[in-house]
C-alpha atoms as a PDB file:
ATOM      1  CA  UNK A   1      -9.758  -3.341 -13.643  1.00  0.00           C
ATOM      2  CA  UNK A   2      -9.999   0.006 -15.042  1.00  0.00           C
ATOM      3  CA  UNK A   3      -9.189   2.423 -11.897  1.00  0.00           C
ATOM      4  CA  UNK A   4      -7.767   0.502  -8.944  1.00  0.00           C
ATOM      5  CA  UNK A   5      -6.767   1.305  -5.253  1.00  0.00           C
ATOM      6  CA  UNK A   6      -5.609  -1.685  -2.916  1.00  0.00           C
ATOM      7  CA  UNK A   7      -6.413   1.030   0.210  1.00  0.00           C
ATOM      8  CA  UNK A   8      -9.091   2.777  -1.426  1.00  0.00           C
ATOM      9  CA  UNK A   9     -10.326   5.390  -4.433  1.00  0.00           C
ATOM     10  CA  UNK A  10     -11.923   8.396  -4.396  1.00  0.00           C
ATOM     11  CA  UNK A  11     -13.183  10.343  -7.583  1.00  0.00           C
ATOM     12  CA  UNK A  12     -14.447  13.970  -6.152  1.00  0.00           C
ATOM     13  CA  UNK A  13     -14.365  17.908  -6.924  1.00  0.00           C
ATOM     14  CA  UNK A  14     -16.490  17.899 -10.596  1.00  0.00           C
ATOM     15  CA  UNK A  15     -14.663  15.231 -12.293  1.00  0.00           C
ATOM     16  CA  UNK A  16     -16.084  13.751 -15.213  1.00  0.00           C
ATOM     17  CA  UNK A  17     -14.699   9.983 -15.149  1.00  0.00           C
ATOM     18  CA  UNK A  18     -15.367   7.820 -18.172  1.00  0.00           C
ATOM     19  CA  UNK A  19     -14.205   4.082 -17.995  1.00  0.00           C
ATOM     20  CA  UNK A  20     -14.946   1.387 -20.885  1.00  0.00           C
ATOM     21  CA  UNK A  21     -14.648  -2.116 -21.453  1.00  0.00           C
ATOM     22  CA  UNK A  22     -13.089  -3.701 -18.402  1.00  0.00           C
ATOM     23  CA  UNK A  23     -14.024  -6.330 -16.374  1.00  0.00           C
ATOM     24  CA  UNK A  24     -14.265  -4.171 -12.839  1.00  0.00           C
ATOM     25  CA  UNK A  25     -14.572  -0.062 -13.609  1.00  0.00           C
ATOM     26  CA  UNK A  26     -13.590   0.946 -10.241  1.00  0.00           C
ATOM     27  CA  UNK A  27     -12.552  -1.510  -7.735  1.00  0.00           C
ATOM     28  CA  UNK A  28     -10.902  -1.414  -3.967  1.00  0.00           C
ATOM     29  CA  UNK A  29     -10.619  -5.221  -2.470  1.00  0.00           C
ATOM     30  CA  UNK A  30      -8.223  -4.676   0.715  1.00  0.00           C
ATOM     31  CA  UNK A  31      -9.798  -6.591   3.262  1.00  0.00           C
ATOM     32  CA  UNK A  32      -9.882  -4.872   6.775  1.00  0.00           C
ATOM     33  CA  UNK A  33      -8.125  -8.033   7.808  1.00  0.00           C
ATOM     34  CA  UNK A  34      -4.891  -6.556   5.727  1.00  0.00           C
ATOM     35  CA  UNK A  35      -5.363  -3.384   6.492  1.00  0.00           C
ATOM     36  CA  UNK A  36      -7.644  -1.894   8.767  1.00  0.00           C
ATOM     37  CA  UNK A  37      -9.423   1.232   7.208  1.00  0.00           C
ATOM     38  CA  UNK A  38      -9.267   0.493   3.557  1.00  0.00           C
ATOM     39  CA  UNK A  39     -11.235  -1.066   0.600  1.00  0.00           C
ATOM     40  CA  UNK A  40     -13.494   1.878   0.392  1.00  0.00           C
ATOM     41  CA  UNK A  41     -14.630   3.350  -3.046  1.00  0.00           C
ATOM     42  CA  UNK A  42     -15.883   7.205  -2.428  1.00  0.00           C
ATOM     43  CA  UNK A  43     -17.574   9.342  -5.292  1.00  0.00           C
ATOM     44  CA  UNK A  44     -18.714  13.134  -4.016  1.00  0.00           C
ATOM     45  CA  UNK A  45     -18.386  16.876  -4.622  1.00  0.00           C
ATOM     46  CA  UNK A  46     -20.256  16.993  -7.928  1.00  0.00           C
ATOM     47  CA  UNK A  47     -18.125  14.136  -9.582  1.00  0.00           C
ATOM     48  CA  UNK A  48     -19.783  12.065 -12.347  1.00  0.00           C
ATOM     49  CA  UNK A  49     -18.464   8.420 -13.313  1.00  0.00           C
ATOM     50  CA  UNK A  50     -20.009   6.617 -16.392  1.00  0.00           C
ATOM     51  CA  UNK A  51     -19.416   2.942 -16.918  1.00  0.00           C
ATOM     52  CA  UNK A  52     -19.290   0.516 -19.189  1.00  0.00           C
ATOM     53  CA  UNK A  53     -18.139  -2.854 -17.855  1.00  0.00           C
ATOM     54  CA  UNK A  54     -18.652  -6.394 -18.043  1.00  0.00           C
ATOM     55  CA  UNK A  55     -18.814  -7.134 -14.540  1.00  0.00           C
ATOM     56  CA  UNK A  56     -19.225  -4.338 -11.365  1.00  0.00           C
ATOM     57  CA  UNK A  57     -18.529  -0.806 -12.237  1.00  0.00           C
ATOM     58  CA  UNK A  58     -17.593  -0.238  -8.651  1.00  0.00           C
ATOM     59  CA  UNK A  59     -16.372  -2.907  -6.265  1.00  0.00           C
ATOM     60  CA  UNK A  60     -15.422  -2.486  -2.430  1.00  0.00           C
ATOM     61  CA  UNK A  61     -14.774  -4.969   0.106  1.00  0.00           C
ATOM     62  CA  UNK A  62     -15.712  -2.486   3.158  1.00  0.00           C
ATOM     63  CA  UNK A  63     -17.770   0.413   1.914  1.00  0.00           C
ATOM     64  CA  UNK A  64     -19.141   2.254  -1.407  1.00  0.00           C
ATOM     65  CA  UNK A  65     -20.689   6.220  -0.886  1.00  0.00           C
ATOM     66  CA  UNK A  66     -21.833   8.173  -3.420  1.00  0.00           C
ATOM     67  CA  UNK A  67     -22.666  11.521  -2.061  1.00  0.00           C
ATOM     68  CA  UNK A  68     -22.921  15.475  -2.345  1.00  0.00           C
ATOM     69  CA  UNK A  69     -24.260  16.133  -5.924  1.00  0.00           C
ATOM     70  CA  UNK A  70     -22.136  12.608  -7.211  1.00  0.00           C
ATOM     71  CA  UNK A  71     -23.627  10.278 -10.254  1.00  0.00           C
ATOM     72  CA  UNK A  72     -23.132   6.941 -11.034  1.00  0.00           C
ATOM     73  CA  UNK A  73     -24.250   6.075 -14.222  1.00  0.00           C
ATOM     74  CA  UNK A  74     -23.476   2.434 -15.605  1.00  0.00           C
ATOM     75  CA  UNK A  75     -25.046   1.505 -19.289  1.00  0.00           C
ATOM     76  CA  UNK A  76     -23.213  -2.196 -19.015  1.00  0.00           C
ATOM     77  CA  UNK A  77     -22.322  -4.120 -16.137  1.00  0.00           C
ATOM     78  CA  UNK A  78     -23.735  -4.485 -12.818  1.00  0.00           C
ATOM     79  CA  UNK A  79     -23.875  -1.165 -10.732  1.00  0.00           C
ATOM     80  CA  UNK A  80     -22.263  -2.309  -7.824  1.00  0.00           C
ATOM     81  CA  UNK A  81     -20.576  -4.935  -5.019  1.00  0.00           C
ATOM     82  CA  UNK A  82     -19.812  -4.396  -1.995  1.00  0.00           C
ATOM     83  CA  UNK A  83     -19.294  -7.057   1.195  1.00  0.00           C
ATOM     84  CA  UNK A  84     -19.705  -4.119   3.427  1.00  0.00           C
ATOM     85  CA  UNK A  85     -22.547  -1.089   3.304  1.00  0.00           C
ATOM     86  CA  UNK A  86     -23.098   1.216   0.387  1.00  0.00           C
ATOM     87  CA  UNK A  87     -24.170   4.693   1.432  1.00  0.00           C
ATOM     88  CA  UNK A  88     -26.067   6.664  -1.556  1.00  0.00           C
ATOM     89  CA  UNK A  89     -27.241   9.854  -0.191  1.00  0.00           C
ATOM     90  CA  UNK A  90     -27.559  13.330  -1.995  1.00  0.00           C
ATOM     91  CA  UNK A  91     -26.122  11.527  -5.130  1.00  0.00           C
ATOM     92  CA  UNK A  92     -27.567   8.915  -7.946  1.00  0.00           C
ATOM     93  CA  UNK A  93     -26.824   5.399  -9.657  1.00  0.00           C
ATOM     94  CA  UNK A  94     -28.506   4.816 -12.764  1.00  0.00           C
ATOM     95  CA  UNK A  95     -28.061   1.685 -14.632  1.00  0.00           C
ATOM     96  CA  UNK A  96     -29.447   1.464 -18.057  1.00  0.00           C
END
């Protein structure tokens, strides 16, 4: 895994995150069973991740948002997993 949070990670405020060759890109598996609250993955404010992976470039037990301006863009790898919701609103995910 190439970014991750046990509780959760968040990628915000015009970052410009670039993650290559690992298995998971981002990743946040704490089940609410552990900890209640956590095992969210949040990208907003403008932030833009671009993955290459060889399995999920983001991967959340609970929940996955992408909003406010945010892109996803994954060129290997699936775009996502989640076992909870994914919210994409005012943001993208393009997969190539």
């Amino acid at each position: 895994n190439a970014l991750k949070g046990n509780d959760s990670v968040l990628v915000c405020g015009n970052a410009n995150v670039n993650v290559e060759h690992a298995k998971d890109g981002l990743k946040s598996e704490t089940l609410a069973t552990e900890k209640a609250g956590k095992g969210f993955v949040k990208i907003t404010d403008s932030a833009t991740v671009n993955v290459k992976c060889t399995d999920d470039a983001v991967q959340a037990t609970q929940n996955i948002t992408i909003t406010q301006g945010a892109k996803l863009n994954v060129t290997e790898g699936t775009p996502y997993k989640c076992d909870g919701t994914v919210n994409i609103y005012e943001g993208s995910v393009i997969s190539q």
